[in-house]
C-alpha atoms as a PDB file:
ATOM      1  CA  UNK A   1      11.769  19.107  28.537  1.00  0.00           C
ATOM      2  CA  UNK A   2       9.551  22.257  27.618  1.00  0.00           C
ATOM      3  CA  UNK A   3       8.599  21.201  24.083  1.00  0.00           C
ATOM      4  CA  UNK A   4       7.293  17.495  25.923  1.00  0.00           C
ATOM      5  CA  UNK A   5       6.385  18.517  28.988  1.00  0.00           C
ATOM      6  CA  UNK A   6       4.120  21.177  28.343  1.00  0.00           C
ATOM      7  CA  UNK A   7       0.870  21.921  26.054  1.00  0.00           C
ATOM      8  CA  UNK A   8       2.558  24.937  24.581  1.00  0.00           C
ATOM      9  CA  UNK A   9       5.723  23.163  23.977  1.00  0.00           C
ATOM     10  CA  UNK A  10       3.686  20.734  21.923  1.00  0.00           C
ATOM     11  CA  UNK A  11       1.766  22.470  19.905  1.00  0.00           C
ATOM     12  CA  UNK A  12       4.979  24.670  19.204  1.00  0.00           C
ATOM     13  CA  UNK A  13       6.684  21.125  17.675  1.00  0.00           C
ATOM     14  CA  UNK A  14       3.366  20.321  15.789  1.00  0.00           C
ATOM     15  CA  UNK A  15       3.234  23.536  14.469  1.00  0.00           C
ATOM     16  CA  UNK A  16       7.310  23.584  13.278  1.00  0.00           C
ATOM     17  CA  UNK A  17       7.297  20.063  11.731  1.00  0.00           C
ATOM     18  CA  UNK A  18       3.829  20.965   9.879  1.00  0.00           C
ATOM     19  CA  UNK A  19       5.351  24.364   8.047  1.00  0.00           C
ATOM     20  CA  UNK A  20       8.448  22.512   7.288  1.00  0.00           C
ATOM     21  CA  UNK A  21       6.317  19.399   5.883  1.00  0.00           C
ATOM     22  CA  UNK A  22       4.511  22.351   4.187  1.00  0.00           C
ATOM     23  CA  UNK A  23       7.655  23.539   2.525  1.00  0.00           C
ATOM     24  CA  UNK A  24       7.949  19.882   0.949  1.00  0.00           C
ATOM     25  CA  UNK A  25       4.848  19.911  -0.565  1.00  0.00           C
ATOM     26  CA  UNK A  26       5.109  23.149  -2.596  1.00  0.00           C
ATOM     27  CA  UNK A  27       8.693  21.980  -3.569  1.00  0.00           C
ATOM     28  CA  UNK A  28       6.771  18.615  -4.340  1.00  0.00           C
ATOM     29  CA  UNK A  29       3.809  19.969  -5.973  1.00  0.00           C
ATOM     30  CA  UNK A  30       5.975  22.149  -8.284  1.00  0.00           C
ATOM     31  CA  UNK A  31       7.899  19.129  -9.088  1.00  0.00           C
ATOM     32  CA  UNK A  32       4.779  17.730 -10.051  1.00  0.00           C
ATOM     33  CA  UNK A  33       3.731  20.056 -12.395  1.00  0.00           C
ATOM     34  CA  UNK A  34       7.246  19.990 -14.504  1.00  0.00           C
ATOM     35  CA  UNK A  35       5.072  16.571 -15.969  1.00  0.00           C
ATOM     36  CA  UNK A  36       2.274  18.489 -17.502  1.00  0.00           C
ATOM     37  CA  UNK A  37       5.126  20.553 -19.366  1.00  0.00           C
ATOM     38  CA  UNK A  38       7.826  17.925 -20.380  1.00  0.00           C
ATOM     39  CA  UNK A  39       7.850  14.169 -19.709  1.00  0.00           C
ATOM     40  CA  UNK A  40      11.818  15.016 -20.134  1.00  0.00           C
ATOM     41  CA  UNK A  41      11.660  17.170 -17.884  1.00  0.00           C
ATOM     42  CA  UNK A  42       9.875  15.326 -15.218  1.00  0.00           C
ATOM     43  CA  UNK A  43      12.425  12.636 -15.867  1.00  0.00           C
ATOM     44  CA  UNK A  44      15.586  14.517 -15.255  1.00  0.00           C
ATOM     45  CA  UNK A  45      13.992  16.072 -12.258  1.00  0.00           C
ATOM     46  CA  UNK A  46      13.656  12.425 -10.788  1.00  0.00           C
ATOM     47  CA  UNK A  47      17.152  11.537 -12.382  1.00  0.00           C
ATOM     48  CA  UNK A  48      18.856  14.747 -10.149  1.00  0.00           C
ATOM     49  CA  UNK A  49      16.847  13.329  -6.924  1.00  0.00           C
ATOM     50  CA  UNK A  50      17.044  10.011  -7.411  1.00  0.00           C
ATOM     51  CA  UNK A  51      19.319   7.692  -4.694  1.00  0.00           C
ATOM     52  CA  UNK A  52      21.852  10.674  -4.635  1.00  0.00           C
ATOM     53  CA  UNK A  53      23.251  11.750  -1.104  1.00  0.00           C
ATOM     54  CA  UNK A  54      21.192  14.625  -0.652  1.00  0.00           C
ATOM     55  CA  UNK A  55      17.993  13.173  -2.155  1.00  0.00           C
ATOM     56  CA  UNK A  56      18.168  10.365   0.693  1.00  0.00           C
ATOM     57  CA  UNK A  57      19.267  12.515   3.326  1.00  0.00           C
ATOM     58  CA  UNK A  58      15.879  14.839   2.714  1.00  0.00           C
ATOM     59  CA  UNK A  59      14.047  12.015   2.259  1.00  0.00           C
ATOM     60  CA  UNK A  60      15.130  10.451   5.745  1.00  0.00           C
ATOM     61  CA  UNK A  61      14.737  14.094   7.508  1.00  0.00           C
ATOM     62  CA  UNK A  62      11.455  14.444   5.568  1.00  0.00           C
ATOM     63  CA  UNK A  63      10.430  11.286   7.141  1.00  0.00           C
ATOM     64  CA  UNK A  64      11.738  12.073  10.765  1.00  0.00           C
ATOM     65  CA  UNK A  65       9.619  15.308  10.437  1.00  0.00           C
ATOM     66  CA  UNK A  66       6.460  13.468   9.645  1.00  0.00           C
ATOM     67  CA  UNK A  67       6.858  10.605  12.468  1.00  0.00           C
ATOM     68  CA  UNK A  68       7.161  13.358  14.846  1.00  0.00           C
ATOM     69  CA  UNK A  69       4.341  15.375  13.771  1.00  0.00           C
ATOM     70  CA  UNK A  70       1.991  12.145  13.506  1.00  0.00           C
ATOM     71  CA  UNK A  71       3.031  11.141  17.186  1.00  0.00           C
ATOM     72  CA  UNK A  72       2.315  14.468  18.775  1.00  0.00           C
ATOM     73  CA  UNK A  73      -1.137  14.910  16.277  1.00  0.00           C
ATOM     74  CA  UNK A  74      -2.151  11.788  18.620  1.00  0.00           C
ATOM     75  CA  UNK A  75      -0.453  12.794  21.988  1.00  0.00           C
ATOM     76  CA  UNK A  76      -1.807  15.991  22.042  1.00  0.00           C
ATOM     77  CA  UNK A  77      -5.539  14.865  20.841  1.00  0.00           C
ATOM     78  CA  UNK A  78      -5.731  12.156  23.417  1.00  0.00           C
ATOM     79  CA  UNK A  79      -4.513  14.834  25.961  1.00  0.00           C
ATOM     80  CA  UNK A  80      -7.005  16.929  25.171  1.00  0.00           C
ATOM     81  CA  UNK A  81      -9.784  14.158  25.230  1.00  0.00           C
ATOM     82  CA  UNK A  82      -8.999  12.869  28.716  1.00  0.00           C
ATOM     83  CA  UNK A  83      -9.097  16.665  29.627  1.00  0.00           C
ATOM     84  CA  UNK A  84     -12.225  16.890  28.614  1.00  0.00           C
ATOM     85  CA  UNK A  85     -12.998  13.887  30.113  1.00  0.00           C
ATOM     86  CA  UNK A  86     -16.937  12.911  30.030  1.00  0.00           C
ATOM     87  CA  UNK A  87     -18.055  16.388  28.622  1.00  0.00           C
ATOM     88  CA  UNK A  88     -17.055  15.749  25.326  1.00  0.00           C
ATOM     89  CA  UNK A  89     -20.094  13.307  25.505  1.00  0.00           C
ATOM     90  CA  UNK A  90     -22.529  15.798  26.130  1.00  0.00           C
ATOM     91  CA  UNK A  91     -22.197  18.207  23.187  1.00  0.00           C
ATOM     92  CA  UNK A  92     -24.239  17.287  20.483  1.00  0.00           C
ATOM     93  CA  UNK A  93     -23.505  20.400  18.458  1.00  0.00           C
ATOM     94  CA  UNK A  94     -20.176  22.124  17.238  1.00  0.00           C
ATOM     95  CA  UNK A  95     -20.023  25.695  18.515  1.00  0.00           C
ATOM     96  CA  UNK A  96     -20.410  28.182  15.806  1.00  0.00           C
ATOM     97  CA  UNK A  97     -16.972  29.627  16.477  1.00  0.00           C
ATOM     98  CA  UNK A  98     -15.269  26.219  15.810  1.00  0.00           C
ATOM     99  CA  UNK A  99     -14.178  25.115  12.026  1.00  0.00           C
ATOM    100  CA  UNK A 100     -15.417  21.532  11.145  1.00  0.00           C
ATOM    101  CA  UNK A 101     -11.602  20.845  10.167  1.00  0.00           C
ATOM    102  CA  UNK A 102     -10.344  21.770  13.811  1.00  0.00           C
ATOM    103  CA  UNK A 103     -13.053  18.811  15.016  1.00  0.00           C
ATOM    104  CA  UNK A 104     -11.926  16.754  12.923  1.00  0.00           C
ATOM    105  CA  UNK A 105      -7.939  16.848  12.412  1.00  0.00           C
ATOM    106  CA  UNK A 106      -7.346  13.152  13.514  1.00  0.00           C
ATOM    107  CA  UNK A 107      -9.680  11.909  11.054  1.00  0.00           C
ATOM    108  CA  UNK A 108      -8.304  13.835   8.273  1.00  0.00           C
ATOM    109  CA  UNK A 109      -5.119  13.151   9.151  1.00  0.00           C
ATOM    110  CA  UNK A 110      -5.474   9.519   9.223  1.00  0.00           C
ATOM    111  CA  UNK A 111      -6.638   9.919   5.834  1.00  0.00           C
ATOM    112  CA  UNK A 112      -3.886  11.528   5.146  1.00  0.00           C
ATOM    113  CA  UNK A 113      -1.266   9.089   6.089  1.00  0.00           C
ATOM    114  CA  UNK A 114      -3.557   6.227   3.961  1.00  0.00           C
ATOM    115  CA  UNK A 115      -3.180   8.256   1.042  1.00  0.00           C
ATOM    116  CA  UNK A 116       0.336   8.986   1.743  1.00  0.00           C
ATOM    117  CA  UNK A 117       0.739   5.603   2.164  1.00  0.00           C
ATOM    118  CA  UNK A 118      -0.678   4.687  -1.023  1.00  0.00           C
ATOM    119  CA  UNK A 119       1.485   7.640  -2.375  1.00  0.00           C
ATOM    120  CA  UNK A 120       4.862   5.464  -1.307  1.00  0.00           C
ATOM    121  CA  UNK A 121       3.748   2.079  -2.850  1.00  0.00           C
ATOM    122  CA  UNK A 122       2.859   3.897  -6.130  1.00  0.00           C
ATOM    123  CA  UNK A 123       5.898   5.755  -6.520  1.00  0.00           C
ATOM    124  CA  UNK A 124       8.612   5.400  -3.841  1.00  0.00           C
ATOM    125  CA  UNK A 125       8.942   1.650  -3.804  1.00  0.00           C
ATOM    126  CA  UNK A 126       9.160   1.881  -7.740  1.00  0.00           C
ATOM    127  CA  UNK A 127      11.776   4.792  -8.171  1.00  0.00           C
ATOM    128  CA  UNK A 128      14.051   5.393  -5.569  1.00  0.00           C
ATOM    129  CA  UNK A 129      13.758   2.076  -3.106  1.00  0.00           C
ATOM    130  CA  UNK A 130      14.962   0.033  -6.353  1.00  0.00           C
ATOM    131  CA  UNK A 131      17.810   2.256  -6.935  1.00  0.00           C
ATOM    132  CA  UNK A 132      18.679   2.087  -3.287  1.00  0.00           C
ATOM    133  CA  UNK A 133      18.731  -1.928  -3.215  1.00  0.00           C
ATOM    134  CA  UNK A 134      20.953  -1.409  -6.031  1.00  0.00           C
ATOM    135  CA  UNK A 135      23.752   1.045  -4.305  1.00  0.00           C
ATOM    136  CA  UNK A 136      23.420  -1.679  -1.493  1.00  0.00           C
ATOM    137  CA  UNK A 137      24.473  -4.227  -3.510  1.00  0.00           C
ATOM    138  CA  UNK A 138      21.530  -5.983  -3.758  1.00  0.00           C
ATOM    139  CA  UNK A 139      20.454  -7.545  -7.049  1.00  0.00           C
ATOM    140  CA  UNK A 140      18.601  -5.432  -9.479  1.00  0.00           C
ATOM    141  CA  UNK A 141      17.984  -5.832 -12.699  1.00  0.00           C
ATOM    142  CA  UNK A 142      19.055  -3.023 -15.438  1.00  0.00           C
ATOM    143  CA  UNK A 143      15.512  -3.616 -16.266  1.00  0.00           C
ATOM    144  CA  UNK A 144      14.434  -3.051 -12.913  1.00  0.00           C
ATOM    145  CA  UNK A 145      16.697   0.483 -12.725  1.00  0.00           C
ATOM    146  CA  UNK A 146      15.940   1.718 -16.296  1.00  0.00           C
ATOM    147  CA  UNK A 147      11.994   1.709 -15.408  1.00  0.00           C
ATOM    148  CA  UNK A 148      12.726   3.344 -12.030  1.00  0.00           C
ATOM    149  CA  UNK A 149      14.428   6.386 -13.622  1.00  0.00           C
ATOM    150  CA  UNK A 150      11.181   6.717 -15.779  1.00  0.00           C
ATOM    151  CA  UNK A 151       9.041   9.054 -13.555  1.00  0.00           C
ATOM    152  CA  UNK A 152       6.204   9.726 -16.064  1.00  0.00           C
ATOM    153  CA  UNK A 153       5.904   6.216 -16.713  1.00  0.00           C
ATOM    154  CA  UNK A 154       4.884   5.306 -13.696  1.00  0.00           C
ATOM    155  CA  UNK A 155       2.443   8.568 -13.086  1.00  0.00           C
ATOM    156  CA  UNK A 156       0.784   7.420 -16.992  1.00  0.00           C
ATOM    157  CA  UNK A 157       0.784   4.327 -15.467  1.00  0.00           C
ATOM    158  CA  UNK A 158      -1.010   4.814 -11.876  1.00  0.00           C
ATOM    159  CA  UNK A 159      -3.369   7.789 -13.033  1.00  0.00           C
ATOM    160  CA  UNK A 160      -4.738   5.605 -16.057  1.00  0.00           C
ATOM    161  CA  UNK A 161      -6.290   3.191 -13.120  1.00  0.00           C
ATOM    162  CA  UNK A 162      -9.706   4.822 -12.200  1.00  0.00           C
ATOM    163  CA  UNK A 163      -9.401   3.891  -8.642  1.00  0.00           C
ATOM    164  CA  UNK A 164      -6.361   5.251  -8.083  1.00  0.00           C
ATOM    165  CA  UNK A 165      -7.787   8.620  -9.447  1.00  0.00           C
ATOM    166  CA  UNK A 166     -10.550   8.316  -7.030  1.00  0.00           C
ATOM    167  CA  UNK A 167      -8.353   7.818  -4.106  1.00  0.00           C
ATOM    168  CA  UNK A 168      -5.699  10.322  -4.700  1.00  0.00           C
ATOM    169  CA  UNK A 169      -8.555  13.158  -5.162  1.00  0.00           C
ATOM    170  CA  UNK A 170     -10.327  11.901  -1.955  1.00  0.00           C
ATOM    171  CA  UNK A 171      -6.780  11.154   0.085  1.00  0.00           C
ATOM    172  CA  UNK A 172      -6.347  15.408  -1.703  1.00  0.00           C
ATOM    173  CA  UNK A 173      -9.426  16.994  -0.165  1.00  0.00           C
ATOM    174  CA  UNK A 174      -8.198  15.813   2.814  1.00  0.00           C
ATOM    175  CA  UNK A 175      -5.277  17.298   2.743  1.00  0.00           C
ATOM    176  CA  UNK A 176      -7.103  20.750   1.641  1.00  0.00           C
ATOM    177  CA  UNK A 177      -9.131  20.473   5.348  1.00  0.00           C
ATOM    178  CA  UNK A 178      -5.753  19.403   7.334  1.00  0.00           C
ATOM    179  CA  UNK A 179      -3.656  22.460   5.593  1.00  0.00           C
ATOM    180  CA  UNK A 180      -6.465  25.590   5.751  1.00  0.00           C
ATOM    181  CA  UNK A 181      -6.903  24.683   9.606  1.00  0.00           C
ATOM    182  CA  UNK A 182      -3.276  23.342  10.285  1.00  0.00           C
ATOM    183  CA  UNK A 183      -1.427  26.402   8.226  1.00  0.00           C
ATOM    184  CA  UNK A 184      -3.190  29.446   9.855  1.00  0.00           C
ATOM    185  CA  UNK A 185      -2.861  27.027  13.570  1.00  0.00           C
ATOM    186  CA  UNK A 186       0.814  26.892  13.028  1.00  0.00           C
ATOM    187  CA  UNK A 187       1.127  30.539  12.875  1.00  0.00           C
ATOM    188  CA  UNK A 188      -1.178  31.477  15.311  1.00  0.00           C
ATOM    189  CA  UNK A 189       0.703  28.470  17.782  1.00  0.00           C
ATOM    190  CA  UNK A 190       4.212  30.611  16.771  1.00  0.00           C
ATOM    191  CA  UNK A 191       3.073  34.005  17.701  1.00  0.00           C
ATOM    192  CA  UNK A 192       0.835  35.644  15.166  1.00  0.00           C
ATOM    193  CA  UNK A 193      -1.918  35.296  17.550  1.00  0.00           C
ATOM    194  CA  UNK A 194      -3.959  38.681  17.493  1.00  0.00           C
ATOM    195  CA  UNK A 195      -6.912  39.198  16.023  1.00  0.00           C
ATOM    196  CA  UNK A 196      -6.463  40.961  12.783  1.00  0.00           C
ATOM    197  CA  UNK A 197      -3.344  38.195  11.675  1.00  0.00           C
ATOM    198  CA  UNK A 198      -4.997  35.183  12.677  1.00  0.00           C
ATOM    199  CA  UNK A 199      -7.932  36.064  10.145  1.00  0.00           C
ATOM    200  CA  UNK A 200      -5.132  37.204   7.843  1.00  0.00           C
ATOM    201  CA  UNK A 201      -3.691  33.762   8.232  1.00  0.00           C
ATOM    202  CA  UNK A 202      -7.103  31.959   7.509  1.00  0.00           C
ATOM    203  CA  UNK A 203      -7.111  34.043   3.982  1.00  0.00           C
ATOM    204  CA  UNK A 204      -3.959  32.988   3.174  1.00  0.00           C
ATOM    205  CA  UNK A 205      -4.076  29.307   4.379  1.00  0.00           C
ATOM    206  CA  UNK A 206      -7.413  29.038   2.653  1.00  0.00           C
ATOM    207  CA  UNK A 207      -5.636  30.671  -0.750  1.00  0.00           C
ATOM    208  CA  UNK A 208      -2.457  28.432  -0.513  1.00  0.00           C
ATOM    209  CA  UNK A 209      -4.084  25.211  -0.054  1.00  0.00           C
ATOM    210  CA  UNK A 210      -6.621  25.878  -2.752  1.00  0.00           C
ATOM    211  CA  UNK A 211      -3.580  26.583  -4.986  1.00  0.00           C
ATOM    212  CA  UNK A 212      -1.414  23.418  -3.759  1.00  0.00           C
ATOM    213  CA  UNK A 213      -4.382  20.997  -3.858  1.00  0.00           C
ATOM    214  CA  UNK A 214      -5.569  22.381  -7.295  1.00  0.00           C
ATOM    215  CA  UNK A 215      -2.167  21.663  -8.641  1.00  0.00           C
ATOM    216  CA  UNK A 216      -1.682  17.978  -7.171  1.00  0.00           C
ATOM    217  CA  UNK A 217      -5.214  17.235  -8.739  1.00  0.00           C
ATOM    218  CA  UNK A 218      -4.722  18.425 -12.116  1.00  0.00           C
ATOM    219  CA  UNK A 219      -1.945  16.356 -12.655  1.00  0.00           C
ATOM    220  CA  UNK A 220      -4.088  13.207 -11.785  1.00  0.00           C
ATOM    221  CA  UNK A 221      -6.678  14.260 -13.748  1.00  0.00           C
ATOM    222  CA  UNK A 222      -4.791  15.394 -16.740  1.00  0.00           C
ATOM    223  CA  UNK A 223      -3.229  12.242 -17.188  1.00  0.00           C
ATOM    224  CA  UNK A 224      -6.108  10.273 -16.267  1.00  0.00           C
ATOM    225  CA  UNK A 225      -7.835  12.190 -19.041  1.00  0.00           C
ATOM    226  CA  UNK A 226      -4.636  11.278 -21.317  1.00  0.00           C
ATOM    227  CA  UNK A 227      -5.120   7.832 -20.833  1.00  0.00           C
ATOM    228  CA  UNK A 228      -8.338   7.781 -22.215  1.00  0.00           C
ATOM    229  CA  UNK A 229      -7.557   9.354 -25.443  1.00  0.00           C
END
């Protein structure tokens, strides 16, 4: 199969899984920033998502996307180390033509998936896994359900623990390497690969995550801030 088989066909399915993962996050991120307006708010955001139908289906998707993405990231980086084969030994110094990000994707990207990781334990197994025990007919507690629902609880809760703060703004400027080489890469894997709109690209990849990561770290630092006062 062309999108297996061959180095273009790969980079085309890391580069379609990473804009559509990139869609989630500004959906996500804006979601996010409803809690620096209105706890409410927040709260029936999380209450219209919740278990619901289509909340679990884009949630299972979402999760299908990432799998995929994560298992060609490594496919295609082993590829192109055996390619490379002993040279890669033999440079000491990255070419001035070559982004520090682009050297280091894997690494970021494990970091990534750590933090995201994190990111699941703090929230996901609190809010929606509960719910979906529940609608399984497993036994939870109205307790248990109640505090689930309660989506600024548990970011007052996670952002008033200092290491968590650290982690989540180390597991962000991560991300902000991974997206300003990974956006512009997509698009210039998909087509936009002259000259003038790969630097365009680079602008706008460079503006967008600025804006996304910004926005994911004031809300950890706003509340961290909250919980001191």
């Amino acid at each position: 199969m062309w999108l297996s088989n061959s180095s273009v066909g790969r980079k085309v399915v890391m580069s379609v899984t990473g804009i559509a993962l990139v869609l989630f996050l500004t959906f996500h991120m804006a979601m996010n920033l409803v809690a620096l307006v209105s706890a409410n708010g927040y709260n029936a955001v999380c209450e219209f998502l919740g278990a619901n139908w289509y909340a679990l289906a884009g949630t299972a998707a979402l999760a299908i996307l990432f799998i995929i993405h994560i298992v060609y990231a490594f496919w295609l980086t082993m590829l192109n180390r055996n390619a490379r084969g002993s040279e890669r030994y033999a440079v000491t110094e990255r070419p001035k033509t070559v982004e520090w990000a682009s050297q280091n994707m894997l690494v970021l990207g494990l970091i990534v998936i750590l933090g995201l990781a994190l990111h699941l334990v703090n929230f996901w197994s609190k809010m929606m896994l509960p719910e979906v025990m529940h609608d399984m007919g497993m036994h939870t507690s109205a307790m248990t359900l109640m505090y689930a629902a309660d989506g600024i609880k548990h970011i007052q809760e996670t952002f008033a623990n200092p290491v968590f703060v650290v982690l989540y703004l180390v597991w962000l400027i991560a991300l902000w390497f991974h997206l300003t080489h990974g956006f512009w890469s997509a698009m210039q894997t998909l087509g936009w690969n002259n000259k003038t709109w790969v630097e365009r690209w680079k602008c706008i990849s460079n503006i967008y995550s600025t804006i996304v990561v910004i926005c994911f770290a004031l809300v950890v630092v706003v509340f961290y801030i909250k919980s001191l006062l």
